[in-house]
C-alpha atoms as a PDB file:
ATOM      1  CA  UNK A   1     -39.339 273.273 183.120  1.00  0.00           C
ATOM      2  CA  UNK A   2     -36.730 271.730 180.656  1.00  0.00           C
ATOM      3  CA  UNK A   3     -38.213 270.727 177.271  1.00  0.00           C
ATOM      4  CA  UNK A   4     -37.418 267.049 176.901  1.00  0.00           C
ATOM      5  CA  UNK A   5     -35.284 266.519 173.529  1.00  0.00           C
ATOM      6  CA  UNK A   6     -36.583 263.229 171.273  1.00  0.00           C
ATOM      7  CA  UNK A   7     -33.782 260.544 170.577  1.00  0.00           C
ATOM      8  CA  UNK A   8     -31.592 261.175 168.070  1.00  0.00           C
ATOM      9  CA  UNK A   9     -33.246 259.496 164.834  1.00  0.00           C
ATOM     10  CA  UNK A  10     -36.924 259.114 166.054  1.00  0.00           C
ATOM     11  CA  UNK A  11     -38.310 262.745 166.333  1.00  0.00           C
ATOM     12  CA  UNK A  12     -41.088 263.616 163.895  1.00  0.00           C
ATOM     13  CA  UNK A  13     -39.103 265.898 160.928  1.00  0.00           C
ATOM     14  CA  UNK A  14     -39.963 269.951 160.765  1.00  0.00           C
ATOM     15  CA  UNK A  15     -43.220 271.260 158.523  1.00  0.00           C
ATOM     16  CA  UNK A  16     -46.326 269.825 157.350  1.00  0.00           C
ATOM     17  CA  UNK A  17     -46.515 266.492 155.210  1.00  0.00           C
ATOM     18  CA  UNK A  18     -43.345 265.257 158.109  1.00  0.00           C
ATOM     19  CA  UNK A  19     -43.898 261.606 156.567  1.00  0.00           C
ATOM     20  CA  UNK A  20     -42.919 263.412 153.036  1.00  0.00           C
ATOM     21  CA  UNK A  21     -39.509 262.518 152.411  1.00  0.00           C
ATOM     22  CA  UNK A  22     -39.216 265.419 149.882  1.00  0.00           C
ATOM     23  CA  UNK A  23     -40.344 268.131 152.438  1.00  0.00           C
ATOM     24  CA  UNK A  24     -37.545 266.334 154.817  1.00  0.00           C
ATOM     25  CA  UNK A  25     -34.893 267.363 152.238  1.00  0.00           C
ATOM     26  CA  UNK A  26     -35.989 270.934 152.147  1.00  0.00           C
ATOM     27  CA  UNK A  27     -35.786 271.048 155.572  1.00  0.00           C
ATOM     28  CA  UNK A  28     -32.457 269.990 156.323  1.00  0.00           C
ATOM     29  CA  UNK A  29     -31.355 272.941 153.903  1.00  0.00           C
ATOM     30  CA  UNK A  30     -30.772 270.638 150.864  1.00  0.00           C
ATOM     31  CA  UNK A  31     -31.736 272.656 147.248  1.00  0.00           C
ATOM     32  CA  UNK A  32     -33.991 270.429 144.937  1.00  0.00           C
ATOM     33  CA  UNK A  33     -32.023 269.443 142.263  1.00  0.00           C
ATOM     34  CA  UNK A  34     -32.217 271.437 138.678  1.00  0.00           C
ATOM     35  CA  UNK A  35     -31.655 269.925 135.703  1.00  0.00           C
ATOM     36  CA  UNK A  36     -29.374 271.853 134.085  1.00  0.00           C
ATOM     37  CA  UNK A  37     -29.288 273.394 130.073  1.00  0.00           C
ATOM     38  CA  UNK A  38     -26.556 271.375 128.235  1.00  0.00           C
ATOM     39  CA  UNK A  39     -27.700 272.705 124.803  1.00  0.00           C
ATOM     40  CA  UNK A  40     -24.683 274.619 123.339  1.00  0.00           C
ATOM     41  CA  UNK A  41     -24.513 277.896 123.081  1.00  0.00           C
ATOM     42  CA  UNK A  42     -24.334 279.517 119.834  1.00  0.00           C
ATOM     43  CA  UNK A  43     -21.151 280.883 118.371  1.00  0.00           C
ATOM     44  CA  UNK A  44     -21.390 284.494 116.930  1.00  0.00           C
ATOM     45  CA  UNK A  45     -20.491 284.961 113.262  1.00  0.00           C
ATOM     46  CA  UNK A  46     -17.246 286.825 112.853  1.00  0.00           C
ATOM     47  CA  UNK A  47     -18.859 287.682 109.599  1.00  0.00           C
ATOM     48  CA  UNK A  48     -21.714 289.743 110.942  1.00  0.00           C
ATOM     49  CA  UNK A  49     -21.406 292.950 112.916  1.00  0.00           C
ATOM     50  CA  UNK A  50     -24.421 294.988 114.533  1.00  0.00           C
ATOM     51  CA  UNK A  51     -26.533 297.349 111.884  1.00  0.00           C
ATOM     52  CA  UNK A  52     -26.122 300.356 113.860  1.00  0.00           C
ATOM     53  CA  UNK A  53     -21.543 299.741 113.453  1.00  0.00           C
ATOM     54  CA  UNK A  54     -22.115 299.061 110.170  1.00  0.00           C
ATOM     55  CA  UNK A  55     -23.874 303.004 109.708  1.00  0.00           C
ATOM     56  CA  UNK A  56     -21.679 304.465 112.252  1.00  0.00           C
ATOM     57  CA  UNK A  57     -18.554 303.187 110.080  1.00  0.00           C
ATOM     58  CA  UNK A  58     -19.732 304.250 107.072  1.00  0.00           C
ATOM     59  CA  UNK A  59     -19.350 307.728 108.430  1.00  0.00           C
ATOM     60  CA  UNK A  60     -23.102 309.173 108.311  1.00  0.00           C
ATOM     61  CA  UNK A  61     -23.630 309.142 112.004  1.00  0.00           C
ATOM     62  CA  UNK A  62     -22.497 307.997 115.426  1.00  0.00           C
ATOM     63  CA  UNK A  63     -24.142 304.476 116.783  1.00  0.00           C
ATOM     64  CA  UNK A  64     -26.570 306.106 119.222  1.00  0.00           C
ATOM     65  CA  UNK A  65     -27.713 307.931 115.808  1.00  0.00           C
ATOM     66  CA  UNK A  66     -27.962 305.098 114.093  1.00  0.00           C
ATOM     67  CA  UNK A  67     -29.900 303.402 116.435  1.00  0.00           C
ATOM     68  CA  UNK A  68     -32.100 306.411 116.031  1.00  0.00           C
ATOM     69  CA  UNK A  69     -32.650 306.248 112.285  1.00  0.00           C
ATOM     70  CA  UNK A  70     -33.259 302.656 112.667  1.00  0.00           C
ATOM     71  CA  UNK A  71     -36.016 302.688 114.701  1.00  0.00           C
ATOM     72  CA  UNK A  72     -37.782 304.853 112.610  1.00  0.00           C
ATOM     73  CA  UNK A  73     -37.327 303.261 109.406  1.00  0.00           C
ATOM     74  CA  UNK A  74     -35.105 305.120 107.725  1.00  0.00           C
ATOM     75  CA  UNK A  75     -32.805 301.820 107.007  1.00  0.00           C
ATOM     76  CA  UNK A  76     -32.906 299.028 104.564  1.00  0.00           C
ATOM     77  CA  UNK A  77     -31.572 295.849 104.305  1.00  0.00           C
ATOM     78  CA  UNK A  78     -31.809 293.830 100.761  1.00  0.00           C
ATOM     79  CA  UNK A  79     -34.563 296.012 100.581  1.00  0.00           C
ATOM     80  CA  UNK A  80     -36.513 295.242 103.135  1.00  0.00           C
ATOM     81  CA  UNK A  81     -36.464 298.028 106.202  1.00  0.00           C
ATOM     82  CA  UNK A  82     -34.956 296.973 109.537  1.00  0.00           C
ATOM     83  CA  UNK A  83     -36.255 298.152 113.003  1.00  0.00           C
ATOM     84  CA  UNK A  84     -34.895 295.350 114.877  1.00  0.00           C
ATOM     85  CA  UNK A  85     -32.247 296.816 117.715  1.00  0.00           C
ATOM     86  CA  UNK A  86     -28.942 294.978 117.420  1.00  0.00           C
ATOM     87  CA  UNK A  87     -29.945 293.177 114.210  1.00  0.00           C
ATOM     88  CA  UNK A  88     -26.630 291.540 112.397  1.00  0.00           C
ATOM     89  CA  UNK A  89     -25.642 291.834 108.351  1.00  0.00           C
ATOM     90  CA  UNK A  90     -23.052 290.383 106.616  1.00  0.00           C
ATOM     91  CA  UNK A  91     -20.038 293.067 104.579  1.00  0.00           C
ATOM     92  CA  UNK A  92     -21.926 291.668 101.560  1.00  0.00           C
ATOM     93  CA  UNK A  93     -25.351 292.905 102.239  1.00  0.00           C
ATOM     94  CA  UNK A  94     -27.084 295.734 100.495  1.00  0.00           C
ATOM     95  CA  UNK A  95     -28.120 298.551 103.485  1.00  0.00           C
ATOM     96  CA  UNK A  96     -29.417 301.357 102.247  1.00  0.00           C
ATOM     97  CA  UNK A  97     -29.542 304.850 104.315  1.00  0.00           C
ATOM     98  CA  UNK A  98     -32.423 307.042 103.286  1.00  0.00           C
ATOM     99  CA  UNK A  99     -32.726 305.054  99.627  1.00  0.00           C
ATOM    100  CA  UNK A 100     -29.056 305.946  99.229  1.00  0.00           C
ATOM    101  CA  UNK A 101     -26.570 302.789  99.887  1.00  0.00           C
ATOM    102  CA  UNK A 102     -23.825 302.754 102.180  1.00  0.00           C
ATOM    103  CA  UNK A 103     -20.200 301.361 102.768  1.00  0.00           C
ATOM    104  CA  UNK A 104     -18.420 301.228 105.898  1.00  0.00           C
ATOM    105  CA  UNK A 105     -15.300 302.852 105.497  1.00  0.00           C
ATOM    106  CA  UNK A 106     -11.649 301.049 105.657  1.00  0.00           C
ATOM    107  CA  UNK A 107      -9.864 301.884 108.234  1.00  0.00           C
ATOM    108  CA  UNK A 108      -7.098 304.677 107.201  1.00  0.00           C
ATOM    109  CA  UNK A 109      -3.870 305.948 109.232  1.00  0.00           C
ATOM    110  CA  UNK A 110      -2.003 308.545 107.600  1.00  0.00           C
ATOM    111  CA  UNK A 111       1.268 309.939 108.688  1.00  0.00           C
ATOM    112  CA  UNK A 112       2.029 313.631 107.326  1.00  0.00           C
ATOM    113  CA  UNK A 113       5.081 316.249 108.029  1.00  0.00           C
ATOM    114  CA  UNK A 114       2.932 319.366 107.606  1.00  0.00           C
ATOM    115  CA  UNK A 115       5.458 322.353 106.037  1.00  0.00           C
ATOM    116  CA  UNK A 116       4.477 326.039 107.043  1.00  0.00           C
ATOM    117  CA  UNK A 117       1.569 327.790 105.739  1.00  0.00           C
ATOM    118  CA  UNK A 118      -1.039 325.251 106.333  1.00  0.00           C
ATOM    119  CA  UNK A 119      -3.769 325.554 108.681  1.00  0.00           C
ATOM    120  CA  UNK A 120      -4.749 321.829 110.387  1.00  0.00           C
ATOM    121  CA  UNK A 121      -8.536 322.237 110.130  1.00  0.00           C
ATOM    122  CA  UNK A 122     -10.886 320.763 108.419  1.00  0.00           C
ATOM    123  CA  UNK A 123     -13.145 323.283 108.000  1.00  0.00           C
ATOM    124  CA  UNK A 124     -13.289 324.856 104.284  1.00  0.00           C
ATOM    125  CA  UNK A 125     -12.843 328.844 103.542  1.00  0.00           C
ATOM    126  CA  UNK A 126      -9.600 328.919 105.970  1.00  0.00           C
ATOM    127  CA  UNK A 127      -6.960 329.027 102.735  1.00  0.00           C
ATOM    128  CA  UNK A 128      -4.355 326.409 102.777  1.00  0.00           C
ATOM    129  CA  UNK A 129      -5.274 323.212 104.722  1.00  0.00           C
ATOM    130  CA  UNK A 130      -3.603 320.166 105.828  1.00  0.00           C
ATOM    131  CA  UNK A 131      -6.405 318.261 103.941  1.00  0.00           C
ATOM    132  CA  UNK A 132      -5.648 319.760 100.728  1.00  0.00           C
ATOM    133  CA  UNK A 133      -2.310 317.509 101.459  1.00  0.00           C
ATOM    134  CA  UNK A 134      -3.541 314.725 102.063  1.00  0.00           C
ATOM    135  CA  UNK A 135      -6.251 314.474  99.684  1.00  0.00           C
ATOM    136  CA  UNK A 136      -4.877 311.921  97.575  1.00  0.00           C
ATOM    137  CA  UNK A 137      -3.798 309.243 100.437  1.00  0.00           C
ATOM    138  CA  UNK A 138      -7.294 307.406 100.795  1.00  0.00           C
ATOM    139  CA  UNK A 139     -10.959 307.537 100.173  1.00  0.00           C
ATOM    140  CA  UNK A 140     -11.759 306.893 103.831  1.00  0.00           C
ATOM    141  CA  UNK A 141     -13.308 310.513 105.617  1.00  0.00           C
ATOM    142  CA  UNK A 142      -9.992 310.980 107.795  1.00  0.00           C
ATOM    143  CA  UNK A 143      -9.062 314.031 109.918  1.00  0.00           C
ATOM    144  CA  UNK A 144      -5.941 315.118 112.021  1.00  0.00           C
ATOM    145  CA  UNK A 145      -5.679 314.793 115.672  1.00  0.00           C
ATOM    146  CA  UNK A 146      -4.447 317.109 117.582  1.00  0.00           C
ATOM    147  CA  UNK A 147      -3.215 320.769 116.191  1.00  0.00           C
ATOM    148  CA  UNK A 148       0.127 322.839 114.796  1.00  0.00           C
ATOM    149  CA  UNK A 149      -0.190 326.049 114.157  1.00  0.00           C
ATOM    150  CA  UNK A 150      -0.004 327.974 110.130  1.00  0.00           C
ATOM    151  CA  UNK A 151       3.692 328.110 110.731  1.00  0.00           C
ATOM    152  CA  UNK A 152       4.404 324.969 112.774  1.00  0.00           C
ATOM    153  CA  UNK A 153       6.001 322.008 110.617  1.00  0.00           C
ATOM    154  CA  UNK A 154       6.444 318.475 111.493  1.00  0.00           C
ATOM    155  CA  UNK A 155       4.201 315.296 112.153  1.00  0.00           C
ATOM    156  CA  UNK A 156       0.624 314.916 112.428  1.00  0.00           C
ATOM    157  CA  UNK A 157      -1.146 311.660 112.272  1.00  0.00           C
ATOM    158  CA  UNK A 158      -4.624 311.373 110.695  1.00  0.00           C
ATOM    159  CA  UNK A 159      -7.080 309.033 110.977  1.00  0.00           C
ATOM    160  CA  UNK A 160     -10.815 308.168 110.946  1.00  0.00           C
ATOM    161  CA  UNK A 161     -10.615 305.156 113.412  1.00  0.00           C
ATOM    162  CA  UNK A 162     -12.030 306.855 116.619  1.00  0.00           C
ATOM    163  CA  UNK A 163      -9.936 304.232 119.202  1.00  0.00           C
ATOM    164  CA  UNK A 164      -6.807 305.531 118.177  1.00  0.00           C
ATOM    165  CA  UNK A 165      -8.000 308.966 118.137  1.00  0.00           C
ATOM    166  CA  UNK A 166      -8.874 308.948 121.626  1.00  0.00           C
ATOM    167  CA  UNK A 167      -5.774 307.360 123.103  1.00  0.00           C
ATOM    168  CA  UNK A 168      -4.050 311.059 122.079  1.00  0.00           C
ATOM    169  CA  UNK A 169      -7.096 313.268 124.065  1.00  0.00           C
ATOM    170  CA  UNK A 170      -5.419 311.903 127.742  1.00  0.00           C
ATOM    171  CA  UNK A 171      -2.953 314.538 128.548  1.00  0.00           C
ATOM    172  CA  UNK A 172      -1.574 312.026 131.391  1.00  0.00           C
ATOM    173  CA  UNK A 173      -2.026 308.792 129.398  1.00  0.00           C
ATOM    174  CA  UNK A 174      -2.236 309.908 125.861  1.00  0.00           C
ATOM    175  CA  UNK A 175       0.543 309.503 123.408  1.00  0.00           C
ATOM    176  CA  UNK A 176       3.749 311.559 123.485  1.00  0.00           C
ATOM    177  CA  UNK A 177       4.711 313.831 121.205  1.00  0.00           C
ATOM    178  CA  UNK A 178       8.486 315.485 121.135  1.00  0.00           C
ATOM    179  CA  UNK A 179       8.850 318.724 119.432  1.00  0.00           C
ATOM    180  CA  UNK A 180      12.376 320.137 118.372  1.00  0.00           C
ATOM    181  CA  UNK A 181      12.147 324.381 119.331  1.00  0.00           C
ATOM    182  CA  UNK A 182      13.879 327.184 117.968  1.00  0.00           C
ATOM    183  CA  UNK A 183      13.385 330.473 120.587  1.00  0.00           C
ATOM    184  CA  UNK A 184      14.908 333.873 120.127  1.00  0.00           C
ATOM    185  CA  UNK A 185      17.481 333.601 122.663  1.00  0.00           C
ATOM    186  CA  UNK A 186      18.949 331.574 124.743  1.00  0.00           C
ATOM    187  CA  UNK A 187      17.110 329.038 127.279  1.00  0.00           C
ATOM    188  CA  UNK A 188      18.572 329.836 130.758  1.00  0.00           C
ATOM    189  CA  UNK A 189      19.048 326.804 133.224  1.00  0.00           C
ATOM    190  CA  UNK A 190      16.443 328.472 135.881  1.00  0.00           C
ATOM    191  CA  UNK A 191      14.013 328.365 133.279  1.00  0.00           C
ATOM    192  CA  UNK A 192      14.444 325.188 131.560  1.00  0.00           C
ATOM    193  CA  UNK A 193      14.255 323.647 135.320  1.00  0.00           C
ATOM    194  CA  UNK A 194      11.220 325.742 135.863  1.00  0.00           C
ATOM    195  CA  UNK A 195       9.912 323.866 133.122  1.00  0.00           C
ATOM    196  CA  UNK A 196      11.119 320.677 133.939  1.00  0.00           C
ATOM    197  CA  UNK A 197       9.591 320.727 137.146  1.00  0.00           C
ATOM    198  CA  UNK A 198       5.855 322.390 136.548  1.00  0.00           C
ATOM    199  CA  UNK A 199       4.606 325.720 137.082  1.00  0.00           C
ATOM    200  CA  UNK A 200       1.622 327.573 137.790  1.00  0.00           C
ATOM    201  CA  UNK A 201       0.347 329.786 134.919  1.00  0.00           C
ATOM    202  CA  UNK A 202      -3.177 331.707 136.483  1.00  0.00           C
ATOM    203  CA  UNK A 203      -3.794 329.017 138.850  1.00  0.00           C
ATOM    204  CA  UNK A 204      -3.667 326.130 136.370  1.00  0.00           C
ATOM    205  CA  UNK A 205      -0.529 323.734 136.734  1.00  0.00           C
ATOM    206  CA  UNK A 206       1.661 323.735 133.594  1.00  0.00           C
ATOM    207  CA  UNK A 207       3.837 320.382 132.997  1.00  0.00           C
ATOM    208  CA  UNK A 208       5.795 318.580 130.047  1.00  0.00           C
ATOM    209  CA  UNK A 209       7.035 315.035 129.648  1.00  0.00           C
ATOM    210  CA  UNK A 210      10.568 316.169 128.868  1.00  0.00           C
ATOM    211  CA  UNK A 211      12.648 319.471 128.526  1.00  0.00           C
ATOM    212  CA  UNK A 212      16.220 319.465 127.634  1.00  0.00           C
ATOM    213  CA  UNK A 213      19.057 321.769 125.224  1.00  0.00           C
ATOM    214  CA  UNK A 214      19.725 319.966 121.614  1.00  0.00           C
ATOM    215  CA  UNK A 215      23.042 318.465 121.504  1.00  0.00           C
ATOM    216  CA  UNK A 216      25.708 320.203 119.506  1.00  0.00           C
ATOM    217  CA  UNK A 217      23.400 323.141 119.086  1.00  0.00           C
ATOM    218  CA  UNK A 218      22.934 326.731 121.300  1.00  0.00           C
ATOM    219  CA  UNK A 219      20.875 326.816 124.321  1.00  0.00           C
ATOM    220  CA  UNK A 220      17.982 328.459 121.968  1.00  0.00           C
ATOM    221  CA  UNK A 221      17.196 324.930 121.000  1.00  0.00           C
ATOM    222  CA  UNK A 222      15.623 322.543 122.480  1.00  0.00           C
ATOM    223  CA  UNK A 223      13.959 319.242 122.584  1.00  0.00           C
ATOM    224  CA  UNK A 224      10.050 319.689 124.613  1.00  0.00           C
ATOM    225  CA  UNK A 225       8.095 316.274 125.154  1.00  0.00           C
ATOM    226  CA  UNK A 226       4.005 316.382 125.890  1.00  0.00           C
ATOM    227  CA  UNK A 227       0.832 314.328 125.899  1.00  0.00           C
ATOM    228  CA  UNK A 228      -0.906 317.193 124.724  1.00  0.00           C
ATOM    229  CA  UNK A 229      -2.833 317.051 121.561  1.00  0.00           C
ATOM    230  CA  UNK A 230      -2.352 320.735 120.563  1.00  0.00           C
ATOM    231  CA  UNK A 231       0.565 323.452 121.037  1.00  0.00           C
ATOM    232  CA  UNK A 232      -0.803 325.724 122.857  1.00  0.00           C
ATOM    233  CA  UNK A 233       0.210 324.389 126.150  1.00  0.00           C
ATOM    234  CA  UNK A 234       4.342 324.951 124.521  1.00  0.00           C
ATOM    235  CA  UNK A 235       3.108 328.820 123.484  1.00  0.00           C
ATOM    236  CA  UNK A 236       1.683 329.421 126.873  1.00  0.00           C
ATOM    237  CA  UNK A 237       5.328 328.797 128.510  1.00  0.00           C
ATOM    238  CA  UNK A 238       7.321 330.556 126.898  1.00  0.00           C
ATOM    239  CA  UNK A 239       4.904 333.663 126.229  1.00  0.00           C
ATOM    240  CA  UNK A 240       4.886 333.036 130.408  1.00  0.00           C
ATOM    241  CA  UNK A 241       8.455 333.175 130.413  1.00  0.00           C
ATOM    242  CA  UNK A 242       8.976 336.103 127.781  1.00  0.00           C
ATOM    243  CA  UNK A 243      10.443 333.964 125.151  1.00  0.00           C
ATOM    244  CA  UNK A 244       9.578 333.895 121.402  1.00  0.00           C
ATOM    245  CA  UNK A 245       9.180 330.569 119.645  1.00  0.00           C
ATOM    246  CA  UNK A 246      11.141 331.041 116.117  1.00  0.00           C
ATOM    247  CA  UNK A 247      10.512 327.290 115.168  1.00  0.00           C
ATOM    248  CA  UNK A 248       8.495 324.621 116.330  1.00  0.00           C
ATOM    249  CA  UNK A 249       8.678 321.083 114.465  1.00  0.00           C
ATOM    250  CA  UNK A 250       7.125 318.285 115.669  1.00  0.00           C
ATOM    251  CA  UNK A 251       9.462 315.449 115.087  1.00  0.00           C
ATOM    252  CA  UNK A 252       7.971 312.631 116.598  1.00  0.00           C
ATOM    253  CA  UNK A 253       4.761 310.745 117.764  1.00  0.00           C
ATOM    254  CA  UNK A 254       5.246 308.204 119.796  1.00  0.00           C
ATOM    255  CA  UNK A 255       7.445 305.963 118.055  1.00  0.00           C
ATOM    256  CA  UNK A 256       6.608 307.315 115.063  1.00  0.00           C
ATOM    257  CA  UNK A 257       9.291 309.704 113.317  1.00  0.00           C
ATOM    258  CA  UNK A 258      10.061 311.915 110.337  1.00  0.00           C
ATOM    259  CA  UNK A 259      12.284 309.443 108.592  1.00  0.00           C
ATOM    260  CA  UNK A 260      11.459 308.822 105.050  1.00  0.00           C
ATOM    261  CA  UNK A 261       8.750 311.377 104.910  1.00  0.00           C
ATOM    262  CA  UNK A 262      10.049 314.659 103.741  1.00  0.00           C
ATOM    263  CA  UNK A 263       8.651 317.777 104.313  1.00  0.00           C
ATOM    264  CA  UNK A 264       5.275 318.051 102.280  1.00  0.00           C
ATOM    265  CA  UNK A 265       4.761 314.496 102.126  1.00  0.00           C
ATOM    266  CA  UNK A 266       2.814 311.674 103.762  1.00  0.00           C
ATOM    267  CA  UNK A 267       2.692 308.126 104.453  1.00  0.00           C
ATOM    268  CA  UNK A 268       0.290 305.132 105.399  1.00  0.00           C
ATOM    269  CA  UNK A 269       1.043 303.437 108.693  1.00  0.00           C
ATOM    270  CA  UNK A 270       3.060 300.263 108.786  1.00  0.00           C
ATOM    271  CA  UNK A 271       0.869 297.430 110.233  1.00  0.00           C
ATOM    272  CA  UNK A 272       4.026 297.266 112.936  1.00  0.00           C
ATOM    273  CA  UNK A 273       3.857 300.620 113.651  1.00  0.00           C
ATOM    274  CA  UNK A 274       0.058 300.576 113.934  1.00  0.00           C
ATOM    275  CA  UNK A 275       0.004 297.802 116.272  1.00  0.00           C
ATOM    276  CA  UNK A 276       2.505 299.497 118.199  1.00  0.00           C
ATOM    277  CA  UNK A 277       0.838 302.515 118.554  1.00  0.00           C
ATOM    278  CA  UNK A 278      -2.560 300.922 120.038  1.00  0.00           C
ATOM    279  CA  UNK A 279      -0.176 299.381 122.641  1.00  0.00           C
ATOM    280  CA  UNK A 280       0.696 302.703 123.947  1.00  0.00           C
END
């Protein structure tokens, strides 16, 4: 039998407590109203960065470290010891590692053109270093990224700010570097379009930016462009191709160039050229 249907306006409303108009609302789908927090919300202090940065830039130890040490009391703050996770302190506060007070270090880019005879290490006990160049440029605990070899010449960039360090360890979108090569003998065509176009050297594909002869000079020389923070990947192609590298200069990074900085010699970033290398 068909289920009679009340008149529109007169049927008894869904749920118990029907003569509630609040319980109607709920029933016809409607949200209560909630009153809503209008207090502002407070603005961070540019002033103030997290504890475990302030550690981690002072060069002990890496955040997750710090965070570490922290917890277990090993840090100080006007001389009373912090365990609080993400507490904040001001440039001008007094933190203390271990009893021993700490800095975080300025930021430092340093542009050298390495001559021959100096290994890019850091290590000590490996003779001539690139940090025994650089020693006098800044206080800050910098070190070089990326490798040339003892008797490579030309740019490397050093550094101890670890966001511009990692934009070079992307072989596909790290930062370019062109190289200016000197091999014993001429570079034939089929090879340099071998190059140009990516080979196979056991199983593992081998490609370059750029390959092209130098203007004005023989077909020995030539200008080689990779993301690539080392060499190695240039010695493997033409030891591959039964070629001997006589000279290999790396004359630019980036944007960034030899000019101005002779051999030997560095230079502090440009605030220009800084910028323009975090755009990269």
């Amino acid at each position: 039998m068909k289920r009679q249907q009340g008149s529109k306006g007169k049927g008894k409303p869904s749920g118990r407590g029907s003569g509630n108009t609040r319980s109607t609302s709920y029933a016809r789908g409607n949200a209560p109203i909630k009153k809503t927090n209008t207090a502002p919300k407070k603005a961070s202090n540019p002033d103030e960065i997290r504890l475990n940065k302030f550690i981690a830039n002072s060069g002990i130890c890496s955040r997750r470290e710090a965070d570490e040490h922290i917890a277990i009391g090993l840090v100080t703050v006007n001389g009373k010891v912090i365990t609080e996770m993400g507490y904040k302190v001001k440039l001008t506060d007094e933190v203390r590692y271990d009893g021993a007070s700490i800095r975080p270090e300025k930021k430092a880019y340093v542009l050298l053109n390495k001559p021959k005879g100096f290994a890019t290490t850091t290590s000590e006990g490996k003779g001539r270093t690139v940090m025994d160049l650089v020693a006098n440029a800044t206080s800050s605990r910098i070190k070089p990224i990326g490798r040339l070899g003892r008797n490579s010449k030309g740019l490397i960039l050093f550094t101890n700010d670890d966001t511009v360090a990692s934009k070079f360890t992307n072989s596909k979108n790290g930062v370019p570097r062109l190289f200016h090569i000197e091999l014993d003998k001429n570079l034939k065509l089929e090879d340099l379009k071998k190059i140009q176009a990516g080979f196979k050297v056991e199983g593992k594909l081998i490609e370059v930016e750029e390959i092209s002869y130098i203007d004005g000079a023989s077909k020995k020389e030539i200008g080689l462009k990779i993301k690539n923070t080392g060499n190695t990947i240039i010695r493997t192609i033409f030891d591959y191709l039964q070629y001997n590298i006589i000279s290999l200069d790396c004359v630019a990074i980036g944007h960034l160039t030899k000019k101005d900085i002779p051999r030997g010699h560095w230079k502090h970033l440009t605030e220009q050229e800084l910028n323009t290398l975090k755009m990269l």
